[in-house]
N, C-alpha and C. Protein backbone atom coordinates (compact mmCIF):
# COMPACT_ATOMS: atom_id res chain seq x y z
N UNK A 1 9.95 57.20 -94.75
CA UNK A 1 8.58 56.71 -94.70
C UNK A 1 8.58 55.20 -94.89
N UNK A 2 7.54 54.74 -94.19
CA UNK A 2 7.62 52.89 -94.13
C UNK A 2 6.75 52.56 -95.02
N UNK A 3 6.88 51.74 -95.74
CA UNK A 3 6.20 51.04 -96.90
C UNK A 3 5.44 50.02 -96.45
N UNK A 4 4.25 49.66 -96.76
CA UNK A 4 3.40 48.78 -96.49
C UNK A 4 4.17 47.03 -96.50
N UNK A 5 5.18 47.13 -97.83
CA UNK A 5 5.82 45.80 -97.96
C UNK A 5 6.91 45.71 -97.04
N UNK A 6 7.65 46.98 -96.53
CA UNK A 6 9.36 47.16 -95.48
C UNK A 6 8.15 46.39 -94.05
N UNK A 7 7.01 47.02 -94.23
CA UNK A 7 6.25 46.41 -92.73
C UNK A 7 5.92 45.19 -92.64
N UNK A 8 5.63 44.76 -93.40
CA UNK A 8 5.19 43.49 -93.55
C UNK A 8 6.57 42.43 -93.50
N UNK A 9 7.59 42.53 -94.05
CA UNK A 9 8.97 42.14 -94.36
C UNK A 9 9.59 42.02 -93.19
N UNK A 10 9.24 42.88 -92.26
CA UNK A 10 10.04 43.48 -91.02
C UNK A 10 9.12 42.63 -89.65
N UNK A 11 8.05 42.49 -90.19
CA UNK A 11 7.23 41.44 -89.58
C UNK A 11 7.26 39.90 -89.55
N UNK A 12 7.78 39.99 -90.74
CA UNK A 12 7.84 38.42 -90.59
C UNK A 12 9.65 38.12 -90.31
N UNK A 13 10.63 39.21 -90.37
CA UNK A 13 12.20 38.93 -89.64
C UNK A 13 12.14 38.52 -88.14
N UNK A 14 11.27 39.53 -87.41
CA UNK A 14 10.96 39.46 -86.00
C UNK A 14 9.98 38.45 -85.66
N UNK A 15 9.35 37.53 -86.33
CA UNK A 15 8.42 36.68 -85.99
C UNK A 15 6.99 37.31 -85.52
N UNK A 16 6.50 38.73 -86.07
CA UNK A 16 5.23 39.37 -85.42
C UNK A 16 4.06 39.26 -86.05
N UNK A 17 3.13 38.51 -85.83
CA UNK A 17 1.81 38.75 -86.64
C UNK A 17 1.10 40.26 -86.50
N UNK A 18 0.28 41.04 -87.07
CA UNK A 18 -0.28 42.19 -86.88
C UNK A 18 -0.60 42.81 -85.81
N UNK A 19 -1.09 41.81 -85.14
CA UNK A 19 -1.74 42.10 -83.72
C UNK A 19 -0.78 42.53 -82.64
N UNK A 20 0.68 41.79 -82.78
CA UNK A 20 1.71 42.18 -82.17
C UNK A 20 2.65 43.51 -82.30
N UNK A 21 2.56 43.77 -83.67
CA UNK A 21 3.13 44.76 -83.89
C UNK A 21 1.94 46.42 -83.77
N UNK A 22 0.78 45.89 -83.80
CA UNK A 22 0.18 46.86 -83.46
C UNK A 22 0.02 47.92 -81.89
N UNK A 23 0.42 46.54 -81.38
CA UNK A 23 0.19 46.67 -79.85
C UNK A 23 1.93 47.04 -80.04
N UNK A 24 2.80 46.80 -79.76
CA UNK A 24 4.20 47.28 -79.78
C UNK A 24 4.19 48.90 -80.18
N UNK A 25 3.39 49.15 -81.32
CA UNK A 25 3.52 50.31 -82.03
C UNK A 25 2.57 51.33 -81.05
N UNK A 26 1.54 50.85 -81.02
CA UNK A 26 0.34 51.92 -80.09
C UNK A 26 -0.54 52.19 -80.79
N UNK A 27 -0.59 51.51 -81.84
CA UNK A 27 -1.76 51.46 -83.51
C UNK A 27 -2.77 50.64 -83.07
N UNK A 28 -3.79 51.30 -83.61
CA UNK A 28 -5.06 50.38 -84.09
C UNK A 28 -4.28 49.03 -84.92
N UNK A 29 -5.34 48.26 -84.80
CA UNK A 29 -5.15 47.08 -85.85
C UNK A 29 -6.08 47.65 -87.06
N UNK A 30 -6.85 47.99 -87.02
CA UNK A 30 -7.16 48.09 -88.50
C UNK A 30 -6.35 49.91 -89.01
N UNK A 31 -5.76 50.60 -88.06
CA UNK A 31 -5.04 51.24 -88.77
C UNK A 31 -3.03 50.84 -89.42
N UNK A 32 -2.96 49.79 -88.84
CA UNK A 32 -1.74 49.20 -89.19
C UNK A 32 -2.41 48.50 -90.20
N UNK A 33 -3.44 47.49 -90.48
CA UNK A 33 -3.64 46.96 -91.55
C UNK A 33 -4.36 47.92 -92.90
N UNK A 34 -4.45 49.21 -92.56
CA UNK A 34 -4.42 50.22 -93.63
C UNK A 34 -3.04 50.62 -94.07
N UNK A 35 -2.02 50.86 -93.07
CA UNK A 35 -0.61 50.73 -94.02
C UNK A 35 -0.22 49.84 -94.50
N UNK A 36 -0.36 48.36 -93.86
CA UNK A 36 -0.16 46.98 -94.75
C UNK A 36 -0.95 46.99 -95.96
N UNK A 37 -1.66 47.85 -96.17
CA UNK A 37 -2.53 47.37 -97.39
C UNK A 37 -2.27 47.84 -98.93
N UNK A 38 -1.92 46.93 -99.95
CA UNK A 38 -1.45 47.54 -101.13
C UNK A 38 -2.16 48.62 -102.07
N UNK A 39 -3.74 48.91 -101.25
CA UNK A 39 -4.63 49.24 -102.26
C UNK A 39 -4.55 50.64 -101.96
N UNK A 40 -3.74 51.07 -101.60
CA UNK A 40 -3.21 52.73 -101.49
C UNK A 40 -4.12 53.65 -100.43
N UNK A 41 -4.39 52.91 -99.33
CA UNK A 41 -5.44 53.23 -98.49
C UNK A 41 -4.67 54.92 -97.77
N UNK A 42 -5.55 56.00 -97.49
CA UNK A 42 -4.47 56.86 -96.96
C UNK A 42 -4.21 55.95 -95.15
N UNK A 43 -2.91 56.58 -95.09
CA UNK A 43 -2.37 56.37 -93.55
C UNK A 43 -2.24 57.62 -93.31
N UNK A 44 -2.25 58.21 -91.94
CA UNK A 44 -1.48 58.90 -90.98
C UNK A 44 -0.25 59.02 -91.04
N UNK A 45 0.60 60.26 -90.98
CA UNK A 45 2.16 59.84 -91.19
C UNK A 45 2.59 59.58 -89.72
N UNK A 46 1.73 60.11 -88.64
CA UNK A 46 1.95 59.49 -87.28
C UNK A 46 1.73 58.10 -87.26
N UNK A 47 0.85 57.08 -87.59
CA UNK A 47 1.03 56.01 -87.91
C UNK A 47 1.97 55.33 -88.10
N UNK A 48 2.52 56.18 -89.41
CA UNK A 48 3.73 55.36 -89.63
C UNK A 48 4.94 55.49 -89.30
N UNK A 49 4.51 56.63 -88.43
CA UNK A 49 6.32 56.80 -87.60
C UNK A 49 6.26 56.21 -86.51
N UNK A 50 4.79 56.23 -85.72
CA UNK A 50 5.15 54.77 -85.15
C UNK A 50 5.57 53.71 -84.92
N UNK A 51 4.98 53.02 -86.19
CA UNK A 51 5.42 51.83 -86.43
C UNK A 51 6.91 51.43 -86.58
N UNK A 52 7.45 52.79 -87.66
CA UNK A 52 8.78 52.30 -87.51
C UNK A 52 9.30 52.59 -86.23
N UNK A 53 9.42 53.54 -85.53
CA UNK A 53 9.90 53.51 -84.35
C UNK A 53 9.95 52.30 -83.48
N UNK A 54 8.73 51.49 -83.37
CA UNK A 54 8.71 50.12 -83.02
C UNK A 54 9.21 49.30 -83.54
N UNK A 55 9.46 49.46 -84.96
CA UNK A 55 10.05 48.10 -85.13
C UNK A 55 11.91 48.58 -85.05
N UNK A 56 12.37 49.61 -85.16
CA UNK A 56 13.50 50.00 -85.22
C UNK A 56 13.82 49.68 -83.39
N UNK A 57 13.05 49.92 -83.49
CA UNK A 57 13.41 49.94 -81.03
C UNK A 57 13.59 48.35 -81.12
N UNK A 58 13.35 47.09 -82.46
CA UNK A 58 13.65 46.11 -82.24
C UNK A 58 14.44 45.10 -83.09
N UNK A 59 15.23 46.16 -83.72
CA UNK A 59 16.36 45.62 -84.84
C UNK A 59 16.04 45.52 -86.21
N UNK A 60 15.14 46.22 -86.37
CA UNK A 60 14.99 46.41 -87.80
C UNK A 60 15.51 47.36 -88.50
N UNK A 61 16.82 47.34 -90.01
CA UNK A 61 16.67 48.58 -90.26
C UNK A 61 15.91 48.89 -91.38
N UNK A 62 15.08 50.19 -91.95
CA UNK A 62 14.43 50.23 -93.14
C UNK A 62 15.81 50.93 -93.88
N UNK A 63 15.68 50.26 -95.27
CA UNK A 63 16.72 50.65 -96.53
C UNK A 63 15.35 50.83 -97.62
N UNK A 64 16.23 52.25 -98.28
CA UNK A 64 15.78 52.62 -99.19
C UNK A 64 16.89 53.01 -100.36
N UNK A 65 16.78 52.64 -101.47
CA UNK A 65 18.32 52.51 -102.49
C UNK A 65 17.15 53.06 -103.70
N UNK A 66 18.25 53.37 -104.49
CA UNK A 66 17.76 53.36 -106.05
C UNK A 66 17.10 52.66 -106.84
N UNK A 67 17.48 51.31 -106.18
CA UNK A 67 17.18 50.20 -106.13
C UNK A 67 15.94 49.57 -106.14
N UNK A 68 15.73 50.20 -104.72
CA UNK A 68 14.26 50.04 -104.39
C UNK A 68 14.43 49.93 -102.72
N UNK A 69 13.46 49.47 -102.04
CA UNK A 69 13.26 49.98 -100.96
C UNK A 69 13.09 47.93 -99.86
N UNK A 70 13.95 48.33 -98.36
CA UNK A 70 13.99 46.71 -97.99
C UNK A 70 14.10 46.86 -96.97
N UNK A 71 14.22 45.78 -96.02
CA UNK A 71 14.25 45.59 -94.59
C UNK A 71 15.61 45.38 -94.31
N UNK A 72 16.14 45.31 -92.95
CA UNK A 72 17.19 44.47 -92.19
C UNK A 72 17.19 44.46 -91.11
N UNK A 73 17.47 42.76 -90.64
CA UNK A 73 17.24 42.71 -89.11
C UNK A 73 18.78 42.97 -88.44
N UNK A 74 18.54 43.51 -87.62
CA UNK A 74 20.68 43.56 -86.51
C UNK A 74 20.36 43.07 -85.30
N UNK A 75 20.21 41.87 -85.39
CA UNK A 75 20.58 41.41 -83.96
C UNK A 75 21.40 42.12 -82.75
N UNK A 76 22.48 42.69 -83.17
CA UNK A 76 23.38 43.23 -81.92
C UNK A 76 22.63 44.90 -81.57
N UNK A 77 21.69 45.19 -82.67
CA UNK A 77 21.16 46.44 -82.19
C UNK A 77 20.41 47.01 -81.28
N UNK A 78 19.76 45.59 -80.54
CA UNK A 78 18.82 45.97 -79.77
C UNK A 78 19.74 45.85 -78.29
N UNK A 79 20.50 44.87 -78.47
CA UNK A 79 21.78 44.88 -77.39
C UNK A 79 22.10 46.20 -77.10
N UNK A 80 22.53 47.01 -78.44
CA UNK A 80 23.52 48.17 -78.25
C UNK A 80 22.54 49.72 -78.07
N UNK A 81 21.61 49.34 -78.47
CA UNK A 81 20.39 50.48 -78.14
C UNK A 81 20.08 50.27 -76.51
N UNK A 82 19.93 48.85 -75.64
CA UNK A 82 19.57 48.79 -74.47
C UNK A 82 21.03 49.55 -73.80
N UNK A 83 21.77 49.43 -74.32
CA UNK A 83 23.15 49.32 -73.47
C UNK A 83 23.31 50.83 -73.18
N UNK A 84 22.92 51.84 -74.12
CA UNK A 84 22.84 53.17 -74.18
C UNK A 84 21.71 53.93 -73.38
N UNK A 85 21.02 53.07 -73.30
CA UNK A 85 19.88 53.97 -72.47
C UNK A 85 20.15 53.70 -70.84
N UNK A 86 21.36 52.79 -70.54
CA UNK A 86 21.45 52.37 -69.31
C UNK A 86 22.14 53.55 -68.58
C-alpha cells in the first residue's frame, strides 16, 4: 500500500507536480490529493494501486522496512521494463 508521504517523495524524484501524476495514474486530482493528504482522508485501494502502478511503470521503487517506509528512483528500470515488453 502507498503512503501519502512514498507519493509525494516519489513525486518530487520524478519531477511531477499533482496534476501530472494524476493524469499518468487515471485519478481524479482531488482523489490523488485525498491520498496525499495527512489528515487520514479515506482513499480507494483502487486509487492507490493506481498510482503506484504509475509511478512504478516510471522508476520508482516503494520500500517498506521496520524501519519505516521510503521511496527509490532506478533509472535503468524504466529502460529494462521498456525492453521487456518489446
Amino acid at each position: 500500500m502507498i503512503t501519502a508521504r512514498q507519493s509525494r517523495a516519489a513525486r518530487a524524484l520524478l519531477g511531477w507536480n499533482q496534476e501530472t501524476l494524476a493524469d499518468k495514474a487515471r485519478v481524479s486530482l482531488t482523489a490523488l490529493r485525498r491520498l496525499e493528504s495527512e489528515s487520514g482522508l479515506r482513499v480507494y485501494e483502487s486509487t492507490r494501486d493506481q498510482v503506484r502502478r504509475a509511478l512504478e511503470a516510471n522508476g520508482i521503487v516503494l520500500l517498506t522496512t521496520d524501519k519505516g517506509d521510503g521511496v527509490m528512483f532506478m533509472r535503468n528500470a524504466i529502460k529494462e521494463d521498456r525492453n521487456k515488453r518489446l
